[in-house]
Protein backbone atom coordinates (compact mmCIF):
# COMPACT_ATOMS: atom_id res chain seq x y z
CA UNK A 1 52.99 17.57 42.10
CA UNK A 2 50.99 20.39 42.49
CA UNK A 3 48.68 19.18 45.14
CA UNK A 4 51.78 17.69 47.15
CA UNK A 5 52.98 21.56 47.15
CA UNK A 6 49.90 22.99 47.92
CA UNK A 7 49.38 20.71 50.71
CA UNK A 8 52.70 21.23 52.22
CA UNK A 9 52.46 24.77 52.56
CA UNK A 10 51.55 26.70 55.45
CA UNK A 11 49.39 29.59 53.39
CA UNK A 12 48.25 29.67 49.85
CA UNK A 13 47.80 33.21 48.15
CA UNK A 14 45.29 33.68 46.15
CA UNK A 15 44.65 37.65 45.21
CA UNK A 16 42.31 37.37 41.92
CA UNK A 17 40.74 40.19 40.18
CA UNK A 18 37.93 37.69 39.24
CA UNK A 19 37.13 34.46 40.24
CA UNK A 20 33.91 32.73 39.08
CA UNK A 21 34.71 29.76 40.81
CA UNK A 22 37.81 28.54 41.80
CA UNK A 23 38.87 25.16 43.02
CA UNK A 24 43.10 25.84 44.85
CA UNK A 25 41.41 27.41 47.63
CA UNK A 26 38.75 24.39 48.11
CA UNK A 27 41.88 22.11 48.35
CA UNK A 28 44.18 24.37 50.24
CA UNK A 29 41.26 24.20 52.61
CA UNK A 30 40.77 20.49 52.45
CA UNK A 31 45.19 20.01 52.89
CA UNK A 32 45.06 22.49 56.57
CA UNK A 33 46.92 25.54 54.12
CA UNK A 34 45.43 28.46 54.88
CA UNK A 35 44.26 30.83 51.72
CA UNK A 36 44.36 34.35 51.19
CA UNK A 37 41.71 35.49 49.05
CA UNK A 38 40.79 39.02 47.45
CA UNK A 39 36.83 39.12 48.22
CA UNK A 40 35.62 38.31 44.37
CA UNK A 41 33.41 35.20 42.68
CA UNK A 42 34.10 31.53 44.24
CA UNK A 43 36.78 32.77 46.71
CA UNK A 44 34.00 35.07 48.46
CA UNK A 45 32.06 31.91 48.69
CA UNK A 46 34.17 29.66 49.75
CA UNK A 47 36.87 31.18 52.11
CA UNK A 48 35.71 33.41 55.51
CA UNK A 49 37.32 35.55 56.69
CA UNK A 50 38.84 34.48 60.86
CA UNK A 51 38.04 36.62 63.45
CA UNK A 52 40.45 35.88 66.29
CA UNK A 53 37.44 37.33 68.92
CA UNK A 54 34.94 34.22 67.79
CA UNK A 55 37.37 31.97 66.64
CA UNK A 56 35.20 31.77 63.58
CA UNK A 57 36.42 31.83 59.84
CA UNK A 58 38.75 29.73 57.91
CA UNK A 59 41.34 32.41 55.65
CA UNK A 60 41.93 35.67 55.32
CA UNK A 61 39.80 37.59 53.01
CA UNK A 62 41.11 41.24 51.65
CA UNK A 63 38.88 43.22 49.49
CA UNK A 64 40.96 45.89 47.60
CA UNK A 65 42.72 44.71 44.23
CA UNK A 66 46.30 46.24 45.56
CA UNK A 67 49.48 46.24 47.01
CA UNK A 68 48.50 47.64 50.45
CA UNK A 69 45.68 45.05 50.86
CA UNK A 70 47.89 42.39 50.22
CA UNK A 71 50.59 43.34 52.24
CA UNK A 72 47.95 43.68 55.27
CA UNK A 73 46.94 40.23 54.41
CA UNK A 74 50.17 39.09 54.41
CA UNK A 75 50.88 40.87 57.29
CA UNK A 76 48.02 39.51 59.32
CA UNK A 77 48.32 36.01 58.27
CA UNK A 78 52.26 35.75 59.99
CA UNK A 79 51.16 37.49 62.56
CA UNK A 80 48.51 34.88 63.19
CA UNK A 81 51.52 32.25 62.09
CA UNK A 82 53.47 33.57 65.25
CA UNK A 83 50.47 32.39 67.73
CA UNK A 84 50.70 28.81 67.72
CA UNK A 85 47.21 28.06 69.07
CA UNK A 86 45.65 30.84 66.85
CA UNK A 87 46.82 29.35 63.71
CA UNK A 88 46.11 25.69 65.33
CA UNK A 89 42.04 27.21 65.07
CA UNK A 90 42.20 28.54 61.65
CA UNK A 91 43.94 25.27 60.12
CA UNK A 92 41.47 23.30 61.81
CA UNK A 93 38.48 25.76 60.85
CA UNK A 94 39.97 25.58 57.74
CA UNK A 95 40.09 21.42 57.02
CA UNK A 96 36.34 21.00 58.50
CA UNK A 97 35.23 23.20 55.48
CA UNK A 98 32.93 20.74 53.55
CA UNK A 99 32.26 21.40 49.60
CA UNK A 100 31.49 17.65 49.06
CA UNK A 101 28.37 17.33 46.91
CA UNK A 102 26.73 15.72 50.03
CA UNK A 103 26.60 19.27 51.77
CA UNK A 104 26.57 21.55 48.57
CA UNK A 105 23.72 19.70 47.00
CA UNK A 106 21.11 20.30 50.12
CA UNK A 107 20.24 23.91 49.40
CA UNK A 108 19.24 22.86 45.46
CA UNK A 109 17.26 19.59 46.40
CA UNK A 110 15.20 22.13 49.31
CA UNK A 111 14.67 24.65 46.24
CA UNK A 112 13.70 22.75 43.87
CA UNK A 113 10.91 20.85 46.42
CA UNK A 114 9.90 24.26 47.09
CA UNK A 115 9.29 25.43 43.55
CA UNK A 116 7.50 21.79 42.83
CA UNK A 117 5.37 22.43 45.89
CA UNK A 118 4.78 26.06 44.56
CA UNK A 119 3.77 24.71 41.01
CA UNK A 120 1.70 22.02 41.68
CA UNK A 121 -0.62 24.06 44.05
């Protein structure tokens, strides 16, 4: 039931004090909901912050731990809402997000080659 909710939202607030991981924004990315993350642990990994210029990003990412920064993510996020095509480019930005161990594992299998190569010289 959770997922089902999750995935029929439109945004998914997240505003943690600490995160070390987290795994509702990874599916509210996956489901096309849109998160809003305080800047801490997993979430700063994981969620981008759009820029309307480059169309690039796939939340909105606020760094303070307080009332004001959440209302000015809140803020920005249904004033993104009100552009149809805008929001169109973040919910898209945000389902091509890929954290499937296919793409995540690349960077680990490329290290550890590296420190093999670096041993065994």
């Amino acid at each position: 039931m959770a997922h089902w909710i999750e995935a029929a939202s439109d945004i998914f607030l997240m505003p943690s004090r600490y995160e070390p991981c987290g795994l509702n924004q990874m599916y509210s990315l996956r489901y096309g909901t849109v998160p809003i993350v305080r800047r801490t642990g997993g979430l700063a990994d994981s969620v981008t912050h759009f820029d309307p210029l480059t169309t690039r990003g796939n939340g909105i990412v606020f760094n303070d731990f307080d009332g004001n920064a959440i209302r000015w993510a809140l803020q920005t996020a249904l004033g993104w809402y009100a552009d149809a095509t805008l929001w169109e480019t973040i919910v898209r930005n945000a389902m091509r997000a890929d954290f499937s161990w296919e793409q995540q594992s690349q960077p680990y299998v490329r290290l550890f080659e590296r420190l093999v190569a670096t041993t065994s010289a």
